[in-house]
N, C-alpha and C. Protein backbone atom coordinates (compact mmCIF):
# COMPACT_ATOMS: atom_id res chain seq x y z
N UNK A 1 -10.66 11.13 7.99
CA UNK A 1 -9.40 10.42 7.91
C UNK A 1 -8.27 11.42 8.12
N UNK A 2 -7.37 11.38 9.18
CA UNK A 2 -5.85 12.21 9.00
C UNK A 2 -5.39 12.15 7.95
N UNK A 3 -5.10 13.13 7.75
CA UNK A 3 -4.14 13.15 6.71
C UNK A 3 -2.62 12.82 6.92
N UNK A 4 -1.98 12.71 8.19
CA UNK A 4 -0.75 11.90 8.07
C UNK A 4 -0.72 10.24 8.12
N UNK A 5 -1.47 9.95 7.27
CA UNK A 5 -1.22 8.27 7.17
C UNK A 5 -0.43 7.92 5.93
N UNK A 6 0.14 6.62 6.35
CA UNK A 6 1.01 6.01 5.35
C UNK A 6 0.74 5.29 5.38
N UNK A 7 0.96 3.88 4.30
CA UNK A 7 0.68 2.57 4.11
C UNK A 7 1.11 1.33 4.88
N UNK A 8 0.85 0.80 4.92
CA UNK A 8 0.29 -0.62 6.12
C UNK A 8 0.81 -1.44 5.32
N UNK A 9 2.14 -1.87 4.82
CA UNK A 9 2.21 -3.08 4.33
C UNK A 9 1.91 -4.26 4.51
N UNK A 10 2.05 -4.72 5.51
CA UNK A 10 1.51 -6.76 5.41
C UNK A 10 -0.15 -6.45 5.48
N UNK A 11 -0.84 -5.27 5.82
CA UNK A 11 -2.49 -5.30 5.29
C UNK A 11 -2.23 -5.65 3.59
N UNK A 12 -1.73 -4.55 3.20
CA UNK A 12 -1.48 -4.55 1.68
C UNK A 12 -1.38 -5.88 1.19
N UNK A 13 -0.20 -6.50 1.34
CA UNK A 13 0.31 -7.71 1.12
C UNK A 13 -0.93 -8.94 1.28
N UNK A 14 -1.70 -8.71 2.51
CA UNK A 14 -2.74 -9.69 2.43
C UNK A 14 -3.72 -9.80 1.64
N UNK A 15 -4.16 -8.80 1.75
CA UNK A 15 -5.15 -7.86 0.67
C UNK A 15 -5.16 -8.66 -1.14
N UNK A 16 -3.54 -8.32 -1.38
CA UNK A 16 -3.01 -8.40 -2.71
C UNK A 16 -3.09 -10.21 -2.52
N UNK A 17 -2.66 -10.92 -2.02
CA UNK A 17 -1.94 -12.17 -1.99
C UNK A 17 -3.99 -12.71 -1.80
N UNK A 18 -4.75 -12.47 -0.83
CA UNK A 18 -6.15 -12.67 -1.32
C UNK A 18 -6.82 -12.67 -2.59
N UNK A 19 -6.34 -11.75 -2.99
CA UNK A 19 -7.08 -11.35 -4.29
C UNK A 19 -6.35 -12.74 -5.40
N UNK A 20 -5.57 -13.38 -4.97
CA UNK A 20 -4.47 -14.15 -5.80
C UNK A 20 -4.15 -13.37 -7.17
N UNK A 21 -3.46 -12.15 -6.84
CA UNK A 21 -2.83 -11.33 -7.57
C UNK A 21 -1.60 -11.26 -7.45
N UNK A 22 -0.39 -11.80 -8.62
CA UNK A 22 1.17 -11.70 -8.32
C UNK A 22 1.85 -10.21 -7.70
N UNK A 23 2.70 -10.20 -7.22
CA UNK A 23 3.03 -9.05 -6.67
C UNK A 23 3.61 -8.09 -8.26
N UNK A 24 3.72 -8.98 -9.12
CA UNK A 24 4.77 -8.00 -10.49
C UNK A 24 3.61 -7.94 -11.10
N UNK A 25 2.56 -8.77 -11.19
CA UNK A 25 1.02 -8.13 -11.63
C UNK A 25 0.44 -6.92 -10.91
N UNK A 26 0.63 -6.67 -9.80
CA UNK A 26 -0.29 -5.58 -9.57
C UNK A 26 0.93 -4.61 -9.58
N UNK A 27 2.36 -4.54 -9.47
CA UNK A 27 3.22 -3.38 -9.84
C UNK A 27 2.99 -2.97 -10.68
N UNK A 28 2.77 -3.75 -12.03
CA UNK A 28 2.11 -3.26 -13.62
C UNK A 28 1.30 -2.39 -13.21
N UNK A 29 0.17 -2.87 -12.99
CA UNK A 29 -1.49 -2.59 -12.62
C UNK A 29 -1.39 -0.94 -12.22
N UNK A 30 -0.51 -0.69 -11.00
CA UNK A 30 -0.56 0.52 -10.23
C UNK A 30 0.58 1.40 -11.09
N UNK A 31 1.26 0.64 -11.97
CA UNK A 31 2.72 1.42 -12.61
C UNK A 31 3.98 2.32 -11.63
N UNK A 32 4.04 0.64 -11.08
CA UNK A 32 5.75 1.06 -10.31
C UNK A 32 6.25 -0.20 -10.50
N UNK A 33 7.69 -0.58 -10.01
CA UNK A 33 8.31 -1.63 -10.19
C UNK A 33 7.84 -2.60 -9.11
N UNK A 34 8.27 -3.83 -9.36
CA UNK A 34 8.01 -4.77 -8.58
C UNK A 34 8.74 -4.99 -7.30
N UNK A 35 9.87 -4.44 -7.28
CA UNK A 35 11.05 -3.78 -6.37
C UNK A 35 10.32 -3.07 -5.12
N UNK A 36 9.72 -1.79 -5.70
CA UNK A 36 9.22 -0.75 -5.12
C UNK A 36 8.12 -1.33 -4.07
N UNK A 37 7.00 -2.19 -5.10
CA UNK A 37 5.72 -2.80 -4.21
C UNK A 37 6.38 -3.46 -3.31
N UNK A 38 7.26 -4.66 -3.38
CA UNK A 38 8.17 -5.12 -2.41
C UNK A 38 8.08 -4.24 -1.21
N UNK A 39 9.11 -2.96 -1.83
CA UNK A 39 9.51 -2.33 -0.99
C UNK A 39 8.50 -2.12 0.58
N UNK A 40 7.35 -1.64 -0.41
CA UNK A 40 5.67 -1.14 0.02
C UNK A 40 5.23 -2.37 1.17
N UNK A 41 4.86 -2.89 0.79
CA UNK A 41 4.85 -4.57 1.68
C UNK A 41 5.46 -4.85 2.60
N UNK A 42 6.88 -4.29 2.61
CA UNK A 42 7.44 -5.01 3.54
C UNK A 42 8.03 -3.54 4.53
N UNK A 43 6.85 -2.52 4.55
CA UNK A 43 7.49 -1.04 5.28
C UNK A 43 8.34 -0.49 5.36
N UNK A 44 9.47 -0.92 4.00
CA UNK A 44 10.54 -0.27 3.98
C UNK A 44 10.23 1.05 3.45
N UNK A 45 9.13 1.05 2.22
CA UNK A 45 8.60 2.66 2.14
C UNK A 45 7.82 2.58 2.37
N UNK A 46 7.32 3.59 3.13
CA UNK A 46 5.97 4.19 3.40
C UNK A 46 5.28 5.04 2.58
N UNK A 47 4.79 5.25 1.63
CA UNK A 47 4.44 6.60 1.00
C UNK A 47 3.06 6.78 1.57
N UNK A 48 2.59 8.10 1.51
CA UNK A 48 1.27 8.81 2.15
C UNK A 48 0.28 9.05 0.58
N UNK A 49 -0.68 9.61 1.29
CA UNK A 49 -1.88 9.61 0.69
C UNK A 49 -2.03 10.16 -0.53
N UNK A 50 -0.69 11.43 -0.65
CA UNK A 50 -0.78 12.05 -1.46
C UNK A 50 -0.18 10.97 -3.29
N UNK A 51 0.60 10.16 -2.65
CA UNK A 51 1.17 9.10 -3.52
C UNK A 51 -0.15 8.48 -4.52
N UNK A 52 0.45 8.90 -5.98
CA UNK A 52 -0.57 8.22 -6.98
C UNK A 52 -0.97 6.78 -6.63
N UNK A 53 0.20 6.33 -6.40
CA UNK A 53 0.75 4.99 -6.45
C UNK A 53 -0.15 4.20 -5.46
N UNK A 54 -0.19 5.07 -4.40
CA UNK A 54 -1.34 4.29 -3.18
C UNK A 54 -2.54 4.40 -3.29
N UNK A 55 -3.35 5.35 -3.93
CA UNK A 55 -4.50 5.66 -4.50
C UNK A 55 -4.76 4.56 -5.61
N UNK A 56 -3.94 4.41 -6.69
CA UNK A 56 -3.97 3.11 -7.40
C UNK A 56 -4.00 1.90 -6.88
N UNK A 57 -3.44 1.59 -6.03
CA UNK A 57 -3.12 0.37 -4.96
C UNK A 57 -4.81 0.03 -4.43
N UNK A 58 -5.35 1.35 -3.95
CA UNK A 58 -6.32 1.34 -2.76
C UNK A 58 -7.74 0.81 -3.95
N UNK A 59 -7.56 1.06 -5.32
CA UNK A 59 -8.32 0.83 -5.91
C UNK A 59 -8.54 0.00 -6.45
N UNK A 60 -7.27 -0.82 -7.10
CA UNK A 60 -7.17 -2.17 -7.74
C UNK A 60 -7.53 -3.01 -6.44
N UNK A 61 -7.38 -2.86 -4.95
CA UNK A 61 -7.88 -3.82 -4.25
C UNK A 61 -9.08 -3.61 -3.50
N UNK A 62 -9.69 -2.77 -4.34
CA UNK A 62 -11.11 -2.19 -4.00
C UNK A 62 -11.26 -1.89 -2.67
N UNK A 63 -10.48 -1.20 -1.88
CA UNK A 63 -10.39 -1.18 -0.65
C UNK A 63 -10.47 0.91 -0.37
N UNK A 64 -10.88 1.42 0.67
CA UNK A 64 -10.74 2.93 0.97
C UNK A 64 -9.10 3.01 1.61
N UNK A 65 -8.68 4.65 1.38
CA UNK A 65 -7.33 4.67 1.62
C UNK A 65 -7.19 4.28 3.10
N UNK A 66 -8.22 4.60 3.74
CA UNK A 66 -8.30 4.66 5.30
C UNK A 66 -8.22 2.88 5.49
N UNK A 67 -8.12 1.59 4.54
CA UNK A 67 -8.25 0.30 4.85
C UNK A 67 -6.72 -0.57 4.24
N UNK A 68 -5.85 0.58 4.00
CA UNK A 68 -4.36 0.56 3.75
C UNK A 68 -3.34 1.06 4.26
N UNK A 69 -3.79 2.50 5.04
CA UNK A 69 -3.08 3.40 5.34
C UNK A 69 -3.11 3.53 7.13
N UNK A 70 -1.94 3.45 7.74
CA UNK A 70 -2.00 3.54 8.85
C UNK A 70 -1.68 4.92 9.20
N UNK A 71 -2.07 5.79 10.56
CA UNK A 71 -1.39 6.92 10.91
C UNK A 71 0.00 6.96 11.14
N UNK A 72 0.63 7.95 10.78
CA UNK A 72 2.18 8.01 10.57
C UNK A 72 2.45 7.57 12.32
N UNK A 73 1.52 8.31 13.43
CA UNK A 73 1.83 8.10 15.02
C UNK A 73 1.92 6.52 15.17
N UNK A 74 0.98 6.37 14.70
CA UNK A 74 1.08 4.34 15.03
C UNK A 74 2.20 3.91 14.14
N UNK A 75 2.22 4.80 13.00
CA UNK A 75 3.13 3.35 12.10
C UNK A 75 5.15 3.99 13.00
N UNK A 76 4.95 5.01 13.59
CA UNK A 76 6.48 5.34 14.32
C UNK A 76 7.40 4.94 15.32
N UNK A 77 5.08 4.33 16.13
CA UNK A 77 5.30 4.06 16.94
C UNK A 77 5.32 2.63 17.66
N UNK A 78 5.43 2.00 16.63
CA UNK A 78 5.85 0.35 16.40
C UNK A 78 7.57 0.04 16.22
């Protein structure tokens, strides 16, 4: 897996909204605001691999980082 990947929001978002998990339920879950996951979802932030926050994410939806995280080249280059 590169290591410059960042997160894939509307994967995320599907992912989460599958699981029929509220979006302020799994902000708890991962411990950030509900704001922030927003944020996450909708590619306004991107955070990378190194982010607790996405590692938590990648786990509560039982998913590998590599099935959240897009390469920074693709996600720039959209």
């Amino acid at each position: 897996m590169a290591r410059s990947r960042v997160t894939n929001g509307p994967v995320i978002r599907e992912l989460r909204e599958r699981a029929g998990v509220l979006q302020a339920d799994m902000a708890k879950r991962i411990g950030v605001s509900a704001s922030y996951l927003c944020r996450i979802e909708s590619d306004v932030e991107r955070p990378g691999l190194t982010s607790p926050a996405v590692r938590r994410l990648a786990g509560e939806l039982g998913k590998g980082l590599d099935e959240i995280t897009v390469s920074l080249a693709d996600a720039t280059a959209s």
